[in-house]
C-alpha atoms as a PDB file:
ATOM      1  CA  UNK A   1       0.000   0.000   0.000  1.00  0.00           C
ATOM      2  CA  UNK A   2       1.079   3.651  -0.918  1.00  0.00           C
ATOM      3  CA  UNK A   3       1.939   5.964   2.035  1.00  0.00           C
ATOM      4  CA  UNK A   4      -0.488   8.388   1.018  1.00  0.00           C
ATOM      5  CA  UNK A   5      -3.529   5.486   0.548  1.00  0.00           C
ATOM      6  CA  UNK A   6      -2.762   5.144   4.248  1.00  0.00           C
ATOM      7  CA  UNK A   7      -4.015   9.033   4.962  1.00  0.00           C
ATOM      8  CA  UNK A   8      -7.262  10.595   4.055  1.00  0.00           C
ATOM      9  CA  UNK A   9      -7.685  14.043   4.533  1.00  0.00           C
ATOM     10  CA  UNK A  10     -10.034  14.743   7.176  1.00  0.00           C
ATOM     11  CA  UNK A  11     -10.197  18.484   8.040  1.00  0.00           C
ATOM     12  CA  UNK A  12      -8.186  21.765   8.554  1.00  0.00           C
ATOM     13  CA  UNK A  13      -8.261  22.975  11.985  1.00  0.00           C
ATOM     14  CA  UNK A  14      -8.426  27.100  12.309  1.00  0.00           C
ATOM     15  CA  UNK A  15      -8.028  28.866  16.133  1.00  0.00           C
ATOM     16  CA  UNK A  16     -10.585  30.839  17.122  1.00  0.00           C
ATOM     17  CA  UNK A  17     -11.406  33.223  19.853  1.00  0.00           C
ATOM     18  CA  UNK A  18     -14.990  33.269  19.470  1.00  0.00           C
ATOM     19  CA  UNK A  19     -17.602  30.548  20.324  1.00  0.00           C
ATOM     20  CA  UNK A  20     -18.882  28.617  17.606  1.00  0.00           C
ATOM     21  CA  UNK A  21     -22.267  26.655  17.683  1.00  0.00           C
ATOM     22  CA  UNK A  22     -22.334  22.563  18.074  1.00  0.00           C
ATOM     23  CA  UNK A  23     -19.204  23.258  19.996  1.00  0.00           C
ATOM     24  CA  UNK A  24     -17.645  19.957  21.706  1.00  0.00           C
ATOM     25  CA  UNK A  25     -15.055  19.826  24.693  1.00  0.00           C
ATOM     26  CA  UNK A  26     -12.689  18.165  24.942  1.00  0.00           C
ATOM     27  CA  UNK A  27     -11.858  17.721  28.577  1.00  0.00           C
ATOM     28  CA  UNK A  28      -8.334  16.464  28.408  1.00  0.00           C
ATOM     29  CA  UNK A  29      -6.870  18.865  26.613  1.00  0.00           C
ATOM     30  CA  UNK A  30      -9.441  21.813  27.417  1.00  0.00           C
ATOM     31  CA  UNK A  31     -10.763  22.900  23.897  1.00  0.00           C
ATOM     32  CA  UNK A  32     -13.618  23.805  22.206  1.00  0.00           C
ATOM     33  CA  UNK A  33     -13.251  22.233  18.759  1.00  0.00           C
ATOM     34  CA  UNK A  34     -16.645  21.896  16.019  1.00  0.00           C
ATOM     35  CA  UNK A  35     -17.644  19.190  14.034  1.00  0.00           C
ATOM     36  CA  UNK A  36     -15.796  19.604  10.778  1.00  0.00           C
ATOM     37  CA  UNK A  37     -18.262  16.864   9.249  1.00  0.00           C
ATOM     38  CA  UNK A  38     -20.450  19.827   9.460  1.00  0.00           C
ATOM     39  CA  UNK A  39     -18.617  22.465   7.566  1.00  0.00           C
ATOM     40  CA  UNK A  40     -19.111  22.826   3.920  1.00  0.00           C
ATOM     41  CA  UNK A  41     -15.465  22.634   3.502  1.00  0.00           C
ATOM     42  CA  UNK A  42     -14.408  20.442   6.038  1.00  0.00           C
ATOM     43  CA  UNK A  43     -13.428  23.531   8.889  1.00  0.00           C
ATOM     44  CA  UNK A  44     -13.228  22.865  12.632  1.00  0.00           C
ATOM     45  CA  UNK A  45     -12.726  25.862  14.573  1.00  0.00           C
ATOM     46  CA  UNK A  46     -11.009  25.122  17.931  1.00  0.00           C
ATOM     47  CA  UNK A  47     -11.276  27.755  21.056  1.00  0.00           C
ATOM     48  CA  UNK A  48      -8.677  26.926  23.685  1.00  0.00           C
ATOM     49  CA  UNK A  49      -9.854  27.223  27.454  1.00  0.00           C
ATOM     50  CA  UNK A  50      -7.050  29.681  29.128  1.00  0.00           C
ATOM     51  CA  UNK A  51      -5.775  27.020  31.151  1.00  0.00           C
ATOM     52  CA  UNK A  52      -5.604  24.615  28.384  1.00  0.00           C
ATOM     53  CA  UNK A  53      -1.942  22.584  28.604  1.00  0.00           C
ATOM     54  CA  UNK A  54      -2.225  22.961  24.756  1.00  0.00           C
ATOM     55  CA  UNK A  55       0.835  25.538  24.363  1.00  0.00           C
ATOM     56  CA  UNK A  56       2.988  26.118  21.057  1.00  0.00           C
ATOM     57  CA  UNK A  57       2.106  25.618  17.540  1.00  0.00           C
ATOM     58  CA  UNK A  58      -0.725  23.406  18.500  1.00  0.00           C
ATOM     59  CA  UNK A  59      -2.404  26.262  19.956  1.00  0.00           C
ATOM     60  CA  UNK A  60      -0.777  29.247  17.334  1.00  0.00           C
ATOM     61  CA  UNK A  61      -1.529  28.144  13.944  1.00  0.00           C
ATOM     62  CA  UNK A  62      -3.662  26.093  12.168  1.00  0.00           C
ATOM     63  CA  UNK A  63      -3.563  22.732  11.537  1.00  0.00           C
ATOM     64  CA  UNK A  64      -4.341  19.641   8.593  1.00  0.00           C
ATOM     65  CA  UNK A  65      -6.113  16.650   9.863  1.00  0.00           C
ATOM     66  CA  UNK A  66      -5.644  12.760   8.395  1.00  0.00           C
ATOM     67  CA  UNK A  67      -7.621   9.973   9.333  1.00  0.00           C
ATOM     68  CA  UNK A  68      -5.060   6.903   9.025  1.00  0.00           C
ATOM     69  CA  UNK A  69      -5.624   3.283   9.938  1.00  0.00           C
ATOM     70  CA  UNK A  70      -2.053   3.077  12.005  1.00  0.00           C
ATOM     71  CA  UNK A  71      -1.258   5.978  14.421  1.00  0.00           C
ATOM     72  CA  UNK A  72       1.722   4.669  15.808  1.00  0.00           C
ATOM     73  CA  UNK A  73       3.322   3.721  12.475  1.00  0.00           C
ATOM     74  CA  UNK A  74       2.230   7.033  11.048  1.00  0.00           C
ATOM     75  CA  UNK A  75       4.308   9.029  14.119  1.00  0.00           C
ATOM     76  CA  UNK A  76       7.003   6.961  14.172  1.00  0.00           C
ATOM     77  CA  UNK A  77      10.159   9.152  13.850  1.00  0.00           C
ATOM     78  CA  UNK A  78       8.560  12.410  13.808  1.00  0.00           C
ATOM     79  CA  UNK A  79       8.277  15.273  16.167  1.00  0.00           C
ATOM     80  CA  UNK A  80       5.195  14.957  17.881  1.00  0.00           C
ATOM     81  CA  UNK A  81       3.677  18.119  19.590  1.00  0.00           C
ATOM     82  CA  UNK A  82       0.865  16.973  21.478  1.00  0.00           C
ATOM     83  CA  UNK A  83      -0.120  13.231  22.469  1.00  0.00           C
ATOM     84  CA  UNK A  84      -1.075  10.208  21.232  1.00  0.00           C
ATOM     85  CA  UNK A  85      -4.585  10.874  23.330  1.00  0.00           C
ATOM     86  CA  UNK A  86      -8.612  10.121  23.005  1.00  0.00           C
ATOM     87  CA  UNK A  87     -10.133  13.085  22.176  1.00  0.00           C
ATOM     88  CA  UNK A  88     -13.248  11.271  22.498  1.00  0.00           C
ATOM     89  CA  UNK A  89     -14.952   7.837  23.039  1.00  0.00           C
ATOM     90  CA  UNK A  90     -12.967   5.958  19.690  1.00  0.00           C
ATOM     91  CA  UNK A  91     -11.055   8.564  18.562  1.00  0.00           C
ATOM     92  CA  UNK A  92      -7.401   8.869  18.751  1.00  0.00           C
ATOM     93  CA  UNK A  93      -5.015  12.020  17.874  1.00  0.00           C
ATOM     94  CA  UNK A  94      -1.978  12.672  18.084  1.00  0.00           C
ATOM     95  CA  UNK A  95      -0.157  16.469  17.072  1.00  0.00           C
ATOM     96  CA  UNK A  96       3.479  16.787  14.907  1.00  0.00           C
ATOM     97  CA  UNK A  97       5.249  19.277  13.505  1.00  0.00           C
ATOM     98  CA  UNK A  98       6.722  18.251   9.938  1.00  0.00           C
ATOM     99  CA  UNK A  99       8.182  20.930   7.594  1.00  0.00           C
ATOM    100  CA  UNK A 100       7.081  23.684  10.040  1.00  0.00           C
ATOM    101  CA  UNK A 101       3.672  23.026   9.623  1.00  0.00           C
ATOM    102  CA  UNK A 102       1.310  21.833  12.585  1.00  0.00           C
ATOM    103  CA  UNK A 103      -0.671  18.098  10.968  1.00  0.00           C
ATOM    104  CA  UNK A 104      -3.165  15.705  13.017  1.00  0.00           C
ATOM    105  CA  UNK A 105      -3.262  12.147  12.280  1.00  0.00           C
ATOM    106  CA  UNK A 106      -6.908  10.494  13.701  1.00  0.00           C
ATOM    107  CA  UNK A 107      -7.116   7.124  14.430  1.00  0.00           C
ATOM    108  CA  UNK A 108     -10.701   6.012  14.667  1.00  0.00           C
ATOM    109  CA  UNK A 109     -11.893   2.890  16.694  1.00  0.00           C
ATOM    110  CA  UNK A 110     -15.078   2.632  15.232  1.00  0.00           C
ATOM    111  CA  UNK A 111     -17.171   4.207  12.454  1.00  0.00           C
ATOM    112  CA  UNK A 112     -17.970   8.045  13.992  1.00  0.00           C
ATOM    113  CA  UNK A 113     -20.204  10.624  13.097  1.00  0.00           C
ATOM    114  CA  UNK A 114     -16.983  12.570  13.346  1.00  0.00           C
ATOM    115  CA  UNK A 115     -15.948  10.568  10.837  1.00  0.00           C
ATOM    116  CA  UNK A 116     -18.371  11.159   8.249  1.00  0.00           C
ATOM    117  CA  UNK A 117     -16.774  11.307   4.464  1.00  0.00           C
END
């Protein structure tokens, strides 16, 4: 299989000051992110807490979003910002920085409504 079979583009993750509606949290990491399932062009707008542990370019600039089917092969060797951690019940993420640009690679457990293609 091709490395980039292995990754499908998910969504691109934008910071944002401002609430947003369908907002979920996400208590581990204290963040507001949307549904980008829900976004015409596959946004999700994420509004850090002020005492969110997210610091750096995870919480600075914007991000692009894989699903892959192998999380741990995908980060292997890379710099990793923020995790491996469950965002949510069968959802996995994990943060690097490659070519000074912030990606997230999702591993899902089970089909999600997150999910949604």
């Amino acid at each position: 299989m091709e490395e980039q079979d292995m990754r499908r583009f998910h969504h691109v993750g934008v910071i944002t000051d401002e609430p947003q509606p369908g907002e979920i949290y996400v208590a581990q990491t204290k963040v507001h992110v949307t549904n980008p399932a829900h976004h015409p062009y596959r946004v999700e707008y994420l509004r850090f807490e002020p005492d969110s542990p997210v610091t750096g370019p995870v919480r600075q600039q914007p991000h692009v979003a894989f699903a892959v089917d192998d999380l741990e092969a995908e980060i292997e060797g890379q710099q990793i910002l923020l995790g491996p951690f469950r965002a949510m019940e069968g959802l996995r993420v994990v943060f690097i920085l490659k070519d000074d640009a912030v990606f997230e690679y999702m591993q899902f457990d089970a089909p999600s409504a997150f999910d949604r293609r």
